[in-house]
C-alpha atoms as a PDB file:
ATOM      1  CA  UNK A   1       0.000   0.000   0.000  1.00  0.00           C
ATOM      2  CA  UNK A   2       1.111   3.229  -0.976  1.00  0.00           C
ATOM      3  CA  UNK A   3       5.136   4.048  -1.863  1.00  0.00           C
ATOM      4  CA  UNK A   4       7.971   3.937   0.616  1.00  0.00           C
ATOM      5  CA  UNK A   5       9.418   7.647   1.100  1.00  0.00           C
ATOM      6  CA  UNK A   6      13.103   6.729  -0.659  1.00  0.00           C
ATOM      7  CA  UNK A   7      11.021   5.688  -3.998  1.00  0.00           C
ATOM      8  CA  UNK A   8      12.548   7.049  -6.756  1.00  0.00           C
ATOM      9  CA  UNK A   9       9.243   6.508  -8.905  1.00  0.00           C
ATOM     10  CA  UNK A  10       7.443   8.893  -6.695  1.00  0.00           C
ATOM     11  CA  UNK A  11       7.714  12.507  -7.840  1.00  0.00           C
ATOM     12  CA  UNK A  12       8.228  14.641  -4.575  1.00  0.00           C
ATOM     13  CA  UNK A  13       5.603  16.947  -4.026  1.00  0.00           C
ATOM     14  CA  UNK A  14       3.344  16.232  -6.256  1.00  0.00           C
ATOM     15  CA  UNK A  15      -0.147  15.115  -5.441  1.00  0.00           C
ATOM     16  CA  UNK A  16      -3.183  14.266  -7.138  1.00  0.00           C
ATOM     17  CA  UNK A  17      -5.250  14.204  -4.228  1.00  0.00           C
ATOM     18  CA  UNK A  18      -5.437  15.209  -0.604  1.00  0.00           C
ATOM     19  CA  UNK A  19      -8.179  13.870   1.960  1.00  0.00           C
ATOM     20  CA  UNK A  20      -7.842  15.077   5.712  1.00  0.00           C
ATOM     21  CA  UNK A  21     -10.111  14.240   8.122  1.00  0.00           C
ATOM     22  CA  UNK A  22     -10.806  13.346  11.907  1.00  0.00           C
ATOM     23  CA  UNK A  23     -12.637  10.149  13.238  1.00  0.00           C
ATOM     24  CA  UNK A  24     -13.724   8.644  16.307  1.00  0.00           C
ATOM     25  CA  UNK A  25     -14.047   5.431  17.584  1.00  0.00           C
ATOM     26  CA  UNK A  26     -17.142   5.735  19.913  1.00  0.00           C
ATOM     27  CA  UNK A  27     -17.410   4.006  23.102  1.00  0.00           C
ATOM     28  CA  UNK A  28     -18.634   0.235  23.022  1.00  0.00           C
ATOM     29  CA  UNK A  29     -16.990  -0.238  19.682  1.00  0.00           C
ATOM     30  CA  UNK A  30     -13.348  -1.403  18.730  1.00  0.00           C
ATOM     31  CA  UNK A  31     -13.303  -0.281  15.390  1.00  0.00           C
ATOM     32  CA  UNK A  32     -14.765   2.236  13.160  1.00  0.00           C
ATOM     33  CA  UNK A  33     -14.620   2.570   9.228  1.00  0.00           C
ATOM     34  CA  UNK A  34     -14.088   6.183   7.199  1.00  0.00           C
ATOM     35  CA  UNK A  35     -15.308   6.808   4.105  1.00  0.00           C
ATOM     36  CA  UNK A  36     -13.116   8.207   1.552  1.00  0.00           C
ATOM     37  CA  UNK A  37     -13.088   9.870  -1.806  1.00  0.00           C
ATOM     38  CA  UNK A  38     -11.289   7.024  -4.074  1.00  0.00           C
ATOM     39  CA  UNK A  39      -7.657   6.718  -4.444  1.00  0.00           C
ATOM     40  CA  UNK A  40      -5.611   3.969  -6.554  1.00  0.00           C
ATOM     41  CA  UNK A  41      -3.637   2.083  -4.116  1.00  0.00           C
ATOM     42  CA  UNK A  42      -0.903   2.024  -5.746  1.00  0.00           C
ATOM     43  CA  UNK A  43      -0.055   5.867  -5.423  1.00  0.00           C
ATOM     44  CA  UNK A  44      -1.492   6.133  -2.188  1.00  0.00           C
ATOM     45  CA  UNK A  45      -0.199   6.682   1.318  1.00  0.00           C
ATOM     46  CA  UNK A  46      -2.068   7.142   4.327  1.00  0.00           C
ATOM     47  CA  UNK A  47      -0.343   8.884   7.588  1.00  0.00           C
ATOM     48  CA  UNK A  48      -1.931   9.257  11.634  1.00  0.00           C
ATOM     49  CA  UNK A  49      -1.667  12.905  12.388  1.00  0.00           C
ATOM     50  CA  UNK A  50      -2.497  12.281  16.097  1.00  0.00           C
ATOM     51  CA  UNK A  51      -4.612  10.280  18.374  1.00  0.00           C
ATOM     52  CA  UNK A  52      -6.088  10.725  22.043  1.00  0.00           C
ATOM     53  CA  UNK A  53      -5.679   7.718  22.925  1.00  0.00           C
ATOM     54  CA  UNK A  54      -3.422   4.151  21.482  1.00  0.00           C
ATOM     55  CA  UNK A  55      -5.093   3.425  18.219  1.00  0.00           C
ATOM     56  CA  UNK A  56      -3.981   2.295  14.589  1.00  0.00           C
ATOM     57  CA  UNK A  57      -5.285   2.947  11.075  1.00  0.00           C
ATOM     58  CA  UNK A  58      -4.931   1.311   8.003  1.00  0.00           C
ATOM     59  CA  UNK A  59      -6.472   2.078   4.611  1.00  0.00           C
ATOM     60  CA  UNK A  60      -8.349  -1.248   3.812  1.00  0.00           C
ATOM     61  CA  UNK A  61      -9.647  -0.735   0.111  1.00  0.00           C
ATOM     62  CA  UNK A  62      -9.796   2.274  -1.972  1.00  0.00           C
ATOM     63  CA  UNK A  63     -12.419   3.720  -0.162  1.00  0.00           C
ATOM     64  CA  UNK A  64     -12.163   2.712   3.307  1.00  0.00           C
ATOM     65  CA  UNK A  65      -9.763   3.435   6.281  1.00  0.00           C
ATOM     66  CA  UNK A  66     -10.245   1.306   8.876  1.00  0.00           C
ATOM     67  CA  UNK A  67      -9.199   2.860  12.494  1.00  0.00           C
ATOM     68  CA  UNK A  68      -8.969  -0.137  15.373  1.00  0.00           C
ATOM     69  CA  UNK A  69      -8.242   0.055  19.091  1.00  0.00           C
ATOM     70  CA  UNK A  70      -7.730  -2.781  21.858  1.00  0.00           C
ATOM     71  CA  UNK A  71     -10.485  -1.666  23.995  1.00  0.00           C
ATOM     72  CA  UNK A  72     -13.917  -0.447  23.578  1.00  0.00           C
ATOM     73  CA  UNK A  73     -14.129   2.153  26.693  1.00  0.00           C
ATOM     74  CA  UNK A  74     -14.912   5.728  25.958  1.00  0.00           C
ATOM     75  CA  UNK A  75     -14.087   7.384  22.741  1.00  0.00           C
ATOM     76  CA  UNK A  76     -10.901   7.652  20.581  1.00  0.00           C
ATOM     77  CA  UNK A  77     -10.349  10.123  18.112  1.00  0.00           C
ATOM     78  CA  UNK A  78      -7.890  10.199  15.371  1.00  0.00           C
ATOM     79  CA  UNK A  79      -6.772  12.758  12.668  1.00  0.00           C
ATOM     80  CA  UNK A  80      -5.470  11.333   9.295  1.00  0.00           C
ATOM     81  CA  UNK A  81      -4.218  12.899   5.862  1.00  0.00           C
ATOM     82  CA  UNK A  82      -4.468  10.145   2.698  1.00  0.00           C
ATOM     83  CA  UNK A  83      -2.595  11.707  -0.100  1.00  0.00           C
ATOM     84  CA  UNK A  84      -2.151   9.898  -3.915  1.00  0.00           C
ATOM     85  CA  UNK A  85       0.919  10.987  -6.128  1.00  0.00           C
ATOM     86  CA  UNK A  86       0.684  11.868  -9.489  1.00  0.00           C
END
């Protein structure tokens, strides 16, 4: 998923798309899943701005990131940019 930062396919800085959002995991679930705007997953690459609490993401198909937690007390929110290159 996505292109490791030393690729030398990748043409720094430029970007075809841009999502940025923020999500929560609400309290009694583990998991939540984002909607996105499509991106080809081969020039994507999805990054965790922050988090208040221990949680991962992952982008699972072209339209979904998937955030996940351990637990499922109280609510964790997470910010996340998903950018595509050119």
């Amino acid at each position: 998923m996505g292109r490791a930062i030393d690729d030398p396919s990748a043409k720094e800085g430029v970007f075809s798309a841009v999502q940025r959002g923020v999500s929560s995991i609400t309290n009694g679930n583990t998991s939540v899943g984002v909607p996105v705007a499509a991106v080809d997953l081969s020039r994507a690459e999805l990054r965790m701005l922050g988090a208040t609490g221990d949680c991962y993401i992952a982008l699972v198909d072209s339209t979904t990131i998937s955030g996940a937690r351990a637990g499922t007390s109280g609510t964790t929110t997470f910010s996340w940019e998903l950018t595509q290159v050119s």
